[in-house]
Protein backbone atom coordinates (compact mmCIF):
# COMPACT_ATOMS: atom_id res chain seq x y z
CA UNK A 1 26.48 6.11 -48.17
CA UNK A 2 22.90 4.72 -46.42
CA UNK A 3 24.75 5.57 -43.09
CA UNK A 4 25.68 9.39 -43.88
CA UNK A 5 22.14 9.62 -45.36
CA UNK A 6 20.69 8.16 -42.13
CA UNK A 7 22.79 10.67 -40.56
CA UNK A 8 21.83 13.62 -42.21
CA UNK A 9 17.81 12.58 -41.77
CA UNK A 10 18.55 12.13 -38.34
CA UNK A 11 20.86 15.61 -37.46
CA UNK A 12 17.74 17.25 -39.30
CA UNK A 13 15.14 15.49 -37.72
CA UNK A 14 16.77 17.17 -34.32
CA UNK A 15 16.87 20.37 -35.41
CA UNK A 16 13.37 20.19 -36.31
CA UNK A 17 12.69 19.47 -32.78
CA UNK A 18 15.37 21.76 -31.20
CA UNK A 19 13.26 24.51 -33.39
CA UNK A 20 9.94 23.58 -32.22
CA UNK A 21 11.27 23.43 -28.64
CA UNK A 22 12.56 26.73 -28.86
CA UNK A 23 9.24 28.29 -30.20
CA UNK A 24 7.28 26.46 -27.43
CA UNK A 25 9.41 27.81 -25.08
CA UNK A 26 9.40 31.24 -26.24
CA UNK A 27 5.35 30.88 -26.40
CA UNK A 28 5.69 30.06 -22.67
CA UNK A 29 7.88 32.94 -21.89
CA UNK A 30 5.81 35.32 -23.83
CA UNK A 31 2.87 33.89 -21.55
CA UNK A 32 4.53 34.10 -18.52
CA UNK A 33 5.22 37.52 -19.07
CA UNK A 34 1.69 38.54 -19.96
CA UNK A 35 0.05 36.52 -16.80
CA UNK A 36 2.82 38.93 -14.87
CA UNK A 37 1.68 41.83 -16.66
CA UNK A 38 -1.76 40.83 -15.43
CA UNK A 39 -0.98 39.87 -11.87
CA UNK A 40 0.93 43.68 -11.61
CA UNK A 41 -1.85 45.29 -12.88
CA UNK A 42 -4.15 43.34 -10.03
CA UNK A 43 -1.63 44.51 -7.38
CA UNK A 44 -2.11 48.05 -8.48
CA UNK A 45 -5.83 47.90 -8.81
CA UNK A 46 -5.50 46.08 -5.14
CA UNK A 47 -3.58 48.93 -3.80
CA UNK A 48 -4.98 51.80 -4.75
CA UNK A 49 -8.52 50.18 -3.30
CA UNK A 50 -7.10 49.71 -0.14
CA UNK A 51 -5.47 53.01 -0.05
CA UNK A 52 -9.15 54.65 -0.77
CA UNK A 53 -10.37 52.31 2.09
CA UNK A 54 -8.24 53.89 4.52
CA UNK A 55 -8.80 57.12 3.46
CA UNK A 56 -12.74 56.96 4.30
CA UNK A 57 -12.01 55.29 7.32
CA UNK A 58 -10.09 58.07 8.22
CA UNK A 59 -12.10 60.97 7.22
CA UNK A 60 -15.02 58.83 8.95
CA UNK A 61 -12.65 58.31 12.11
CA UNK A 62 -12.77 62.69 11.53
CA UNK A 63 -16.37 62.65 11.53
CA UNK A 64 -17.11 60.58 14.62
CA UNK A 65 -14.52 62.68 16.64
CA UNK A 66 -16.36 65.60 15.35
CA UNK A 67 -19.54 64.60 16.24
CA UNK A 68 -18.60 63.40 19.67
CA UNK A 69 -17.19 66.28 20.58
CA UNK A 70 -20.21 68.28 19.27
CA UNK A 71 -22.21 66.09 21.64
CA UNK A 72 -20.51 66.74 24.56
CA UNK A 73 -20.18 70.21 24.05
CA UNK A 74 -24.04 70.26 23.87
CA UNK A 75 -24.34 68.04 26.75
CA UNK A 76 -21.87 70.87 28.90
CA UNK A 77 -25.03 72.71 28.37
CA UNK A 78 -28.04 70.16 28.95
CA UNK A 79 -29.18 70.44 25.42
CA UNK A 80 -31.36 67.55 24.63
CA UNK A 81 -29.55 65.07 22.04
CA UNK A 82 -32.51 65.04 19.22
CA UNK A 83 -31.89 68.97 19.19
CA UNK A 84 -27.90 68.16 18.69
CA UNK A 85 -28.46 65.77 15.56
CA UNK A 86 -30.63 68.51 13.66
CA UNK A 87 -28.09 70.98 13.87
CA UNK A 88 -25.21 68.74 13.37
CA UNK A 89 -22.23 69.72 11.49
C-alpha cells in the first residue's frame, strides 16, 4: 500500500512538472512570437526609409541634370554663371 501511495505522489509530482513545462514553454512561444512581431515591424519601418531615400536621391539626381543642363545652355550663350543661379529653375 506505501508503494502505490509512493506511486501516486510520484505520477503527480510529474504532472506537476509536465504542466509547468508546458506553460513555460508556451510563455516562450508567446515571446517568440511577439519579438517577431517586433523584428517585422522594424523591417517595414526599415524599408519604407530606404525606399524614401531613394526617392530623394532620385528626384535630386532630376535636379542636378536639370541644373546642368540649364548651365550649359546658358554657357551656349556666354551668360555669366552668377546670372544663371538667380534665375535658376
Amino acid at each position: 500500500m506505501f508503494t502505490l501511495g509512493k506511486s501516486f505522489v510520484a505520477q503527480a509530482e510529474e504532472a506537476i512538472d509536465e504542466a509547468q513545462g508546458v506553460r513555460m514553454l508556451e510563455q516562450h512561444i508567446r515571446d517568440a512570437k511577439a519579438e517577431l512581431d517586433k523584428a517585422g515591424k522594424s523591417r517595414v519601418d526599415l524599408l519604407a526609409r530606404v525606399k524614401l531615400s531613394h526617392d530623394k536621391l532620385n528626384d535630386l539626381r532630376e535636379r542636378k541634370a536639370s541644373l546642368e543642363t540649364f548651365y550649359w545652355r546658358g554657357n551656349d550663350y556666354y551668360i555669366p554663371f552668377y546670372l544663371l543661379k538667380d534665375n535658376a529653375v
